[in-house]
PDB file of N, CA and C in Angstrom:
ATOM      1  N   UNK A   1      19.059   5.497  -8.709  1.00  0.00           N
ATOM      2  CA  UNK A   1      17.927   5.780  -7.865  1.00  0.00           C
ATOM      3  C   UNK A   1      16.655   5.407  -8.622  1.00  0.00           C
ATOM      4  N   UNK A   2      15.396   4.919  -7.885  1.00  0.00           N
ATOM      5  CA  UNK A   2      14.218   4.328  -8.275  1.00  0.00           C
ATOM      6  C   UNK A   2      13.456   5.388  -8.800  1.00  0.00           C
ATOM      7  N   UNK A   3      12.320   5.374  -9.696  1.00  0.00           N
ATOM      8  CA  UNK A   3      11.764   6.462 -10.416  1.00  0.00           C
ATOM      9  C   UNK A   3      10.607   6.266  -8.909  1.00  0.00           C
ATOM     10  N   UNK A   4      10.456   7.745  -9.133  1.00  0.00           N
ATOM     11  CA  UNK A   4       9.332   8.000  -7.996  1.00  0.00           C
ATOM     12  C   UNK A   4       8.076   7.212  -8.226  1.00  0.00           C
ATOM     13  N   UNK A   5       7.471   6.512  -6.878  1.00  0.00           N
ATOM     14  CA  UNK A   5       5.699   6.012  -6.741  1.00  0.00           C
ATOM     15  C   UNK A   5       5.335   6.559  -8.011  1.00  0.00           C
ATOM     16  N   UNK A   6       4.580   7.993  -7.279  1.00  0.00           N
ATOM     17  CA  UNK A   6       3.969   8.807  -7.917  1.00  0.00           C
ATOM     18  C   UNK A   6       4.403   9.711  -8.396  1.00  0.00           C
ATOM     19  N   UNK A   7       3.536  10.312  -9.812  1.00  0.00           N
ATOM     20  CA  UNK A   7       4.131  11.159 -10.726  1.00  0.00           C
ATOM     21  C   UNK A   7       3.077  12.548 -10.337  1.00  0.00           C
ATOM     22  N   UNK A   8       3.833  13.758  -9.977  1.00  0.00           N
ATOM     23  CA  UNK A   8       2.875  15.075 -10.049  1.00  0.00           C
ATOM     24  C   UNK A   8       1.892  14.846 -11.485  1.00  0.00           C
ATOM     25  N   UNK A   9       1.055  16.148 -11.541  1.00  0.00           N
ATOM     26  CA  UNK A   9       0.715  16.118 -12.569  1.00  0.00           C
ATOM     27  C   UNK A   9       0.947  17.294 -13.120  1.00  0.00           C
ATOM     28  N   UNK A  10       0.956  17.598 -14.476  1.00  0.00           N
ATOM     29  CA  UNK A  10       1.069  18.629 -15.007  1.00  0.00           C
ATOM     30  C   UNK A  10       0.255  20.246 -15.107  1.00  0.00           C
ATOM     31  N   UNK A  11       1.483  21.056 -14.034  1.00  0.00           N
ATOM     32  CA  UNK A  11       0.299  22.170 -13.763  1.00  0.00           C
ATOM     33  C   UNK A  11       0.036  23.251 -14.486  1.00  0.00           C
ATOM     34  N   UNK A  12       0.539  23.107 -16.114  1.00  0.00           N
ATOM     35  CA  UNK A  12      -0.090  24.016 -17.306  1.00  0.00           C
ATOM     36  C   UNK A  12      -1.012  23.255 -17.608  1.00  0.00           C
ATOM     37  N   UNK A  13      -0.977  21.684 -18.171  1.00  0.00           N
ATOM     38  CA  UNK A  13      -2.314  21.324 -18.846  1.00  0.00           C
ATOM     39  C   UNK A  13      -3.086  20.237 -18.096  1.00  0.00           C
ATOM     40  N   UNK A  14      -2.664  20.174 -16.869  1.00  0.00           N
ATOM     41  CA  UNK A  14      -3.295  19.162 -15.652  1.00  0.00           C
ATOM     42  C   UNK A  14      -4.204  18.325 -16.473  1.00  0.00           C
ATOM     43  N   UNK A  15      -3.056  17.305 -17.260  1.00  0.00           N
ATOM     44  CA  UNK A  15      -3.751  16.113 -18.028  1.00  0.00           C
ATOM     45  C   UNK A  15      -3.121  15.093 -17.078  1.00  0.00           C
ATOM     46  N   UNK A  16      -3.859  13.948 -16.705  1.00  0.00           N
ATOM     47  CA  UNK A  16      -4.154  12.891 -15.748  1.00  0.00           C
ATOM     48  C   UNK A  16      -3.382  11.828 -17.029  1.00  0.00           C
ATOM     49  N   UNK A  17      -3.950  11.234 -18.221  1.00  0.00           N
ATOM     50  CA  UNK A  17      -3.093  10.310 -19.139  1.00  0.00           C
ATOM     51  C   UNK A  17      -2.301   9.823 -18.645  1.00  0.00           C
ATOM     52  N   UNK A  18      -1.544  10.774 -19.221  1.00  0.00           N
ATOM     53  CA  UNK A  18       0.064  10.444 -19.282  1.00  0.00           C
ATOM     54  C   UNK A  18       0.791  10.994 -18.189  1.00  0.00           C
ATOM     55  N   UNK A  19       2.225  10.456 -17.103  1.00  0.00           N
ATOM     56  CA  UNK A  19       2.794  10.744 -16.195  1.00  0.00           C
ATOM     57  C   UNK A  19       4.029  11.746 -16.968  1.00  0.00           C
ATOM     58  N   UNK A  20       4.692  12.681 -16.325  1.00  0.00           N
ATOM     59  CA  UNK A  20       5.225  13.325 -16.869  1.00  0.00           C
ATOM     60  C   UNK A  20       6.690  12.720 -16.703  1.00  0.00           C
ATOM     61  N   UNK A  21       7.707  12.734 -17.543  1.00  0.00           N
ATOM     62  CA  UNK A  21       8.560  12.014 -17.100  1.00  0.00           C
ATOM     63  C   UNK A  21       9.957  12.370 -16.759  1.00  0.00           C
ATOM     64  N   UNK A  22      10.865  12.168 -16.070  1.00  0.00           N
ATOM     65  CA  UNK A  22      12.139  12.840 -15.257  1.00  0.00           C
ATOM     66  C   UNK A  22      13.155  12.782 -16.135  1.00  0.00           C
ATOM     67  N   UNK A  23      13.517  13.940 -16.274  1.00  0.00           N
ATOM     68  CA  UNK A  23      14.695  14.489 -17.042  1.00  0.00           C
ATOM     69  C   UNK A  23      16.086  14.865 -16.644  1.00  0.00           C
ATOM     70  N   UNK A  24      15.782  14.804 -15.011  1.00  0.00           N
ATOM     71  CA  UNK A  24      16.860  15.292 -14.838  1.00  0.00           C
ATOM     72  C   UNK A  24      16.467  15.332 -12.915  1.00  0.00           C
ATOM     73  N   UNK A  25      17.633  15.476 -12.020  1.00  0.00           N
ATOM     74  CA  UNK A  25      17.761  15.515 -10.693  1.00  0.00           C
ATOM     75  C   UNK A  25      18.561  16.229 -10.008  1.00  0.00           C
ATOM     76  N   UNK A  26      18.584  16.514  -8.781  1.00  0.00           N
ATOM     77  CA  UNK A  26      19.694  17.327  -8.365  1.00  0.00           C
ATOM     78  C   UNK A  26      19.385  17.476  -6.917  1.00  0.00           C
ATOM     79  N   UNK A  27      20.042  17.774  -5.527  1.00  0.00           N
ATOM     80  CA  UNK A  27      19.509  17.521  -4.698  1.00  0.00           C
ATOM     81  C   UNK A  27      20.594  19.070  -4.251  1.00  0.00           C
ATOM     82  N   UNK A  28      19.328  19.682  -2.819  1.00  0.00           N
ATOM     83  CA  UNK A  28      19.813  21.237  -2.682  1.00  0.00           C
ATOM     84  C   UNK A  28      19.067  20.901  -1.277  1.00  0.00           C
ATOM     85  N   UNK A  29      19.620  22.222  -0.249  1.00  0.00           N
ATOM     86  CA  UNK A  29      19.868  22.394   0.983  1.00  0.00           C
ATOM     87  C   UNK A  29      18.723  23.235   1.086  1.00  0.00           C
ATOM     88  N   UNK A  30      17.388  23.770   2.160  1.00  0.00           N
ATOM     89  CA  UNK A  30      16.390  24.528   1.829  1.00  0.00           C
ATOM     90  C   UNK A  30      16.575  24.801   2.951  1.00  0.00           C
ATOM     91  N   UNK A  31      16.039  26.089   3.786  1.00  0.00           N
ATOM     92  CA  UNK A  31      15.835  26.139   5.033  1.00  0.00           C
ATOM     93  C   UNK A  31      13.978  26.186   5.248  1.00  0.00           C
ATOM     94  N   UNK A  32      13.597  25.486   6.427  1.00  0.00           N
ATOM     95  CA  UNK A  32      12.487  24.909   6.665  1.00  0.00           C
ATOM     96  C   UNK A  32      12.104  26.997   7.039  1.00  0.00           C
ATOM     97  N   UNK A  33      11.663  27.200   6.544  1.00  0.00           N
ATOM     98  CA  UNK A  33      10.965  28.896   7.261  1.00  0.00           C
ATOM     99  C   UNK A  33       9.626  28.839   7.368  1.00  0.00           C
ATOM    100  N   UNK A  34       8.487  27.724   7.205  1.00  0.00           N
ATOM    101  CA  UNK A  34       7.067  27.714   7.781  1.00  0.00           C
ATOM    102  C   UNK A  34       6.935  27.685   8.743  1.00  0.00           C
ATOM    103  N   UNK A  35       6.093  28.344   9.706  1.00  0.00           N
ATOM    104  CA  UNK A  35       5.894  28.695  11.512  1.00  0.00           C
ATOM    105  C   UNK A  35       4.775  27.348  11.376  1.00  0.00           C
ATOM    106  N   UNK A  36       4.592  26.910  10.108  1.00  0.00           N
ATOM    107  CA  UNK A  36       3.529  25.865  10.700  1.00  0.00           C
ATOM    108  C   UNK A  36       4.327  24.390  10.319  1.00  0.00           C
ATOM    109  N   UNK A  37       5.889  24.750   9.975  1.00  0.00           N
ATOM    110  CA  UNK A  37       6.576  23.127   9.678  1.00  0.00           C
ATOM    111  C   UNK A  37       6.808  22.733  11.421  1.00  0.00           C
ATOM    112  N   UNK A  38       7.195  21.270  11.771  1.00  0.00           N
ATOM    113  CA  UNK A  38       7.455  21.297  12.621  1.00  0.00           C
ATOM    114  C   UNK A  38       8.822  21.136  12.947  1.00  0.00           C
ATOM    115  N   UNK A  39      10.026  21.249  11.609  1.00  0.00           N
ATOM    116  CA  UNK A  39      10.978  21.542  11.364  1.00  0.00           C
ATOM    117  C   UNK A  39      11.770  22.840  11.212  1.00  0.00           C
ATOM    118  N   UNK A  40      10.497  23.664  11.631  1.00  0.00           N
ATOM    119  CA  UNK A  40      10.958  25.204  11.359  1.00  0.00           C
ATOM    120  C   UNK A  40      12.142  25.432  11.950  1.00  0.00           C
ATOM    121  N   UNK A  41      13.308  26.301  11.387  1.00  0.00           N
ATOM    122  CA  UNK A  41      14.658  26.466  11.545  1.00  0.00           C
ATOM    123  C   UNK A  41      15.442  25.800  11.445  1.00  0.00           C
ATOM    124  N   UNK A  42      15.086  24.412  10.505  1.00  0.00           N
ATOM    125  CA  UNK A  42      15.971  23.596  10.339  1.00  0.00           C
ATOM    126  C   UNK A  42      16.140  23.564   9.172  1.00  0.00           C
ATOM    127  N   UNK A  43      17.558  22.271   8.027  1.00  0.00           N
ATOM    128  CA  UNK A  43      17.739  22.551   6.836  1.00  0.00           C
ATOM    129  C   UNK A  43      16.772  21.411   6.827  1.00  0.00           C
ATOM    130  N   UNK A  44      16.506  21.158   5.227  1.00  0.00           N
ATOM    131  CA  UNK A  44      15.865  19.969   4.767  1.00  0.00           C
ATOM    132  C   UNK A  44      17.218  19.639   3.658  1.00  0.00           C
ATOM    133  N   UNK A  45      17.641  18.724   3.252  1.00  0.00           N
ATOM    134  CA  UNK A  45      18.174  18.268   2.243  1.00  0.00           C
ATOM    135  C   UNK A  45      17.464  17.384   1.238  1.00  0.00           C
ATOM    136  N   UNK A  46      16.932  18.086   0.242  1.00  0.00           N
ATOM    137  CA  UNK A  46      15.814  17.869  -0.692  1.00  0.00           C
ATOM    138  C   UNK A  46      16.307  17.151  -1.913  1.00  0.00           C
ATOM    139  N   UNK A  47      16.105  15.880  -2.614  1.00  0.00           N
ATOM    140  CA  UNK A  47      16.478  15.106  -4.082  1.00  0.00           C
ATOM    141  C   UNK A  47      15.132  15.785  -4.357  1.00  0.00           C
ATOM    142  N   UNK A  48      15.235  16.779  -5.712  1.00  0.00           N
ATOM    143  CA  UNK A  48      14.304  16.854  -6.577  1.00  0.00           C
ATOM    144  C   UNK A  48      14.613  16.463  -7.869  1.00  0.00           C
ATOM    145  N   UNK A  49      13.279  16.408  -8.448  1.00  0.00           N
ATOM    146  CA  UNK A  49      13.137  15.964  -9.860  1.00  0.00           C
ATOM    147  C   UNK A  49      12.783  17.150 -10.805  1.00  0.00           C
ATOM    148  N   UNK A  50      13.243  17.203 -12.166  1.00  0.00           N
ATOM    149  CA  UNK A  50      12.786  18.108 -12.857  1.00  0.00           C
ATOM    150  C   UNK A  50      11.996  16.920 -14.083  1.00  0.00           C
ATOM    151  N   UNK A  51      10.889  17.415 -13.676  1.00  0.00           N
ATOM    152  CA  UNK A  51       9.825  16.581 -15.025  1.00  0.00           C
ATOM    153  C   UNK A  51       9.246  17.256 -15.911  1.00  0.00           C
ATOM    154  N   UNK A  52       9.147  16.504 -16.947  1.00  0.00           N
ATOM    155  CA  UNK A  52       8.668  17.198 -18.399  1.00  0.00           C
ATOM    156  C   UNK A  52       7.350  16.552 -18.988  1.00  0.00           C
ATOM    157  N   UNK A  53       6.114  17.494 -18.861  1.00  0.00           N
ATOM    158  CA  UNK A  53       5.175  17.113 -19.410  1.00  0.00           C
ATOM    159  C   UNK A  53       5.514  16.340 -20.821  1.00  0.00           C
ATOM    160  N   UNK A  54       4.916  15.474 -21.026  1.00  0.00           N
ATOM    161  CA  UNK A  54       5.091  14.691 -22.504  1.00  0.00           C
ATOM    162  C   UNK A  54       4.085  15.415 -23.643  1.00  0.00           C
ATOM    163  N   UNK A  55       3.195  16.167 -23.096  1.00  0.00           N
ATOM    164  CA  UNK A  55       2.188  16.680 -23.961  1.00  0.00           C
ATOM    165  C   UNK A  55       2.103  18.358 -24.434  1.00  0.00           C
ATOM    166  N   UNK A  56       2.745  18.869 -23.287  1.00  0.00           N
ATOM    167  CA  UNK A  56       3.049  20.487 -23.561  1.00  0.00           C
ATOM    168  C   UNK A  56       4.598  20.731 -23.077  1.00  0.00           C
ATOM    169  N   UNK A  57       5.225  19.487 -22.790  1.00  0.00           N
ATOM    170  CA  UNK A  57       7.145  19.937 -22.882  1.00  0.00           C
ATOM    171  C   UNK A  57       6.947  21.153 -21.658  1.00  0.00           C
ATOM    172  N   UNK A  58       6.065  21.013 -20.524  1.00  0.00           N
ATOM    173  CA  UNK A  58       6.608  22.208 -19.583  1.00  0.00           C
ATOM    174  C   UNK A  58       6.699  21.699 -18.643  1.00  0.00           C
ATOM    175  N   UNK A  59       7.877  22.139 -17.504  1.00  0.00           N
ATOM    176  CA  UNK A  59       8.927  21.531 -17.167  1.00  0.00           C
ATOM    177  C   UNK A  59       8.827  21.927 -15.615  1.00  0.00           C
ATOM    178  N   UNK A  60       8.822  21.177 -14.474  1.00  0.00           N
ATOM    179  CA  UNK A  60       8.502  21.624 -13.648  1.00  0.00           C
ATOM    180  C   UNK A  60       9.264  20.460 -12.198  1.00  0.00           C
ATOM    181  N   UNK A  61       9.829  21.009 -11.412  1.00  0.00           N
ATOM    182  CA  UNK A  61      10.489  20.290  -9.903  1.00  0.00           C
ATOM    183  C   UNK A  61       9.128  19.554  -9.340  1.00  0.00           C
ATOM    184  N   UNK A  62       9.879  18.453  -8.996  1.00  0.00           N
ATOM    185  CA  UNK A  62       8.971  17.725  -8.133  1.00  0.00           C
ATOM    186  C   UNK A  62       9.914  17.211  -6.932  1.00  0.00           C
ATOM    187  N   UNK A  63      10.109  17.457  -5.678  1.00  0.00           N
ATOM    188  CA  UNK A  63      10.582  17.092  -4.763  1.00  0.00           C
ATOM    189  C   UNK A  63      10.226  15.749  -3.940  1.00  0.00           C
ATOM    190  N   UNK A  64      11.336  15.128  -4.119  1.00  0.00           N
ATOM    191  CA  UNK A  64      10.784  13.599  -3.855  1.00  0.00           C
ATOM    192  C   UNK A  64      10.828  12.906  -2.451  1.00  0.00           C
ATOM    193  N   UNK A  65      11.982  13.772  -1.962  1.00  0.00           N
ATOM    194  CA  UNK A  65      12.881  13.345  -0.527  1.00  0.00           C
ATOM    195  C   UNK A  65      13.123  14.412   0.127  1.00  0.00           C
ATOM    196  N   UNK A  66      12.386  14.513   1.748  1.00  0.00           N
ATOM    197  CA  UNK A  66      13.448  15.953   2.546  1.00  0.00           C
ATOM    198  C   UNK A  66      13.843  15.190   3.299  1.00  0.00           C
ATOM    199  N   UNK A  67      14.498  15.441   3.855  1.00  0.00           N
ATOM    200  CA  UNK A  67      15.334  14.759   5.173  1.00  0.00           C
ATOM    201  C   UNK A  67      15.898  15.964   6.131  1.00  0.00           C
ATOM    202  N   UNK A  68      14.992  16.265   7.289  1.00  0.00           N
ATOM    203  CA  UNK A  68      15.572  17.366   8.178  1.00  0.00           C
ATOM    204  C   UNK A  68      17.006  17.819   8.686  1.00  0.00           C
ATOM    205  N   UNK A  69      17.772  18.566   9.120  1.00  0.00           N
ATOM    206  CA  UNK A  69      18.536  18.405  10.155  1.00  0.00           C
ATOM    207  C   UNK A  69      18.808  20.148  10.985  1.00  0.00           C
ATOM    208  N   UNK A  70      19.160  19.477  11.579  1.00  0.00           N
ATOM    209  CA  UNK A  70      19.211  20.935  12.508  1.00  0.00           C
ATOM    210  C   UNK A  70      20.214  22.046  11.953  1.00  0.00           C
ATOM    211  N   UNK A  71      21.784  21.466  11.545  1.00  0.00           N
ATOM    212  CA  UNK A  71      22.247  22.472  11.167  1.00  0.00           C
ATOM    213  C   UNK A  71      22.809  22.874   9.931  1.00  0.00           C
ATOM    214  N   UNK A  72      23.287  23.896   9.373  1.00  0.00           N
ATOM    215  CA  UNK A  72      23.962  23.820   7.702  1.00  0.00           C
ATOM    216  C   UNK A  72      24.416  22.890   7.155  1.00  0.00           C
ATOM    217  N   UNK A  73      25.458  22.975   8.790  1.00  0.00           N
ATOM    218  CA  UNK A  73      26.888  22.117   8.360  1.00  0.00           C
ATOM    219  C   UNK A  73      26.649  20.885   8.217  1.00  0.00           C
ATOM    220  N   UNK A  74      25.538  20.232   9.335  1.00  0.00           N
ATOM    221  CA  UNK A  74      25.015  18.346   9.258  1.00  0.00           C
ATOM    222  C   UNK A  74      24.635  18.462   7.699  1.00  0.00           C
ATOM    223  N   UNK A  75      23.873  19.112   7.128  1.00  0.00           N
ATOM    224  CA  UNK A  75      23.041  18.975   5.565  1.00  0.00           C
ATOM    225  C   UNK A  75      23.842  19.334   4.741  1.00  0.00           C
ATOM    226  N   UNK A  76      25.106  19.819   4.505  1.00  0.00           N
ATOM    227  CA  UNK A  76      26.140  19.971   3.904  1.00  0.00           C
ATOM    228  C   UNK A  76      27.135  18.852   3.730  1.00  0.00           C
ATOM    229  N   UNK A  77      27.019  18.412   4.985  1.00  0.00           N
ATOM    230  CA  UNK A  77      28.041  17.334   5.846  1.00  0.00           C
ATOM    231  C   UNK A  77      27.461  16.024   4.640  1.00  0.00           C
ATOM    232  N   UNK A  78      26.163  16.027   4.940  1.00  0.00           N
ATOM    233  CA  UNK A  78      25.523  15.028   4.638  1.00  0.00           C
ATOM    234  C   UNK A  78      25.772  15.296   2.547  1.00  0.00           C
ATOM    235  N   UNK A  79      24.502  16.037   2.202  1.00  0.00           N
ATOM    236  CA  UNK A  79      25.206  16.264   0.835  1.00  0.00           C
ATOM    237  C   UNK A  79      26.138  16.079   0.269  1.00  0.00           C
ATOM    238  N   UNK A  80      27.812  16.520   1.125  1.00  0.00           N
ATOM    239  CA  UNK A  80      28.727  16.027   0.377  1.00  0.00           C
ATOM    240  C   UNK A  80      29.212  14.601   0.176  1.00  0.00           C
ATOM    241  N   UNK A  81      29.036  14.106   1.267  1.00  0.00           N
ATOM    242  CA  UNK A  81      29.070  12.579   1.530  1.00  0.00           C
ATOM    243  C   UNK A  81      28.330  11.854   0.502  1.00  0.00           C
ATOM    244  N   UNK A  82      27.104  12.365  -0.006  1.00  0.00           N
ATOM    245  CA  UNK A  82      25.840  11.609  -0.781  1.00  0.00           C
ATOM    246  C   UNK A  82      27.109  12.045  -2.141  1.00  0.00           C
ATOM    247  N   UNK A  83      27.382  13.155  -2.761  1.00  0.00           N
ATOM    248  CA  UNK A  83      27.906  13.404  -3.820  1.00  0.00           C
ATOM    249  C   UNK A  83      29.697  12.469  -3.570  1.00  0.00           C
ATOM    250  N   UNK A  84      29.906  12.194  -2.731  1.00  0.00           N
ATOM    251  CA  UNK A  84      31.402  11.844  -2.925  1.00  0.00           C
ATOM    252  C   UNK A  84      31.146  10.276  -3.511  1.00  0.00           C
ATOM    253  N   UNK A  85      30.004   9.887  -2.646  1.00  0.00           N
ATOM    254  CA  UNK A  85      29.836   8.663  -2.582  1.00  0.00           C
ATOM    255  C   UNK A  85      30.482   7.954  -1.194  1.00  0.00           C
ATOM    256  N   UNK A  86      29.872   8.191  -0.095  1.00  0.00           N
ATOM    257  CA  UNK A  86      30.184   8.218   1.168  1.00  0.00           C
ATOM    258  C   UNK A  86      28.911   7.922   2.083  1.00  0.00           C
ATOM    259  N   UNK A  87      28.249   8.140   1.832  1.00  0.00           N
ATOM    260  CA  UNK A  87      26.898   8.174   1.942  1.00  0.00           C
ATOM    261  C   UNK A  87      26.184   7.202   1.985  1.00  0.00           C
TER     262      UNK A  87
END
């Protein structure tokens, strides 16, 4: 997978420099619960990133990808497929 556009920035020492850089990934099932998403009650199936400031080593998710769906089982469905390699 492609390194993200854009890099968050670091929200202990919100230094602009340097991009913080990805250590690691993992992708998880969320349920949409904002009355102001327009996905509300649905799952999102989220690839996040865990990035590591280069300057203070603190370590923080950056979510790169949601992808809606209506039910558990579709975002489960889907997830496992992405992990089998099916996907």
């Amino acid at each position: 997978m492609a390194e993200p556009a854009v890099h968050p920035r670091c929200k202990r020492c919100s230094r602009d420099d340097r991009s913080p850089r990805r250590i690691d990934s993992f992708d998880r099932i969320t349920l949409a619960d904002d009355p102001a998403d327009p996905n509300c009650g649905h799952f999102y199936l989220e690839t996040v990133y865990v990035m590591q400031c280069p300057d203070c080593d603190h370590r923080q998710e950056w979510v790169s990808k949601r992808t809606p769906y209506v039910s558990l089982r579709e975002a489960q469905k889907e997830m496992d497929a992405h992990l089998l390699g099916k996907g």
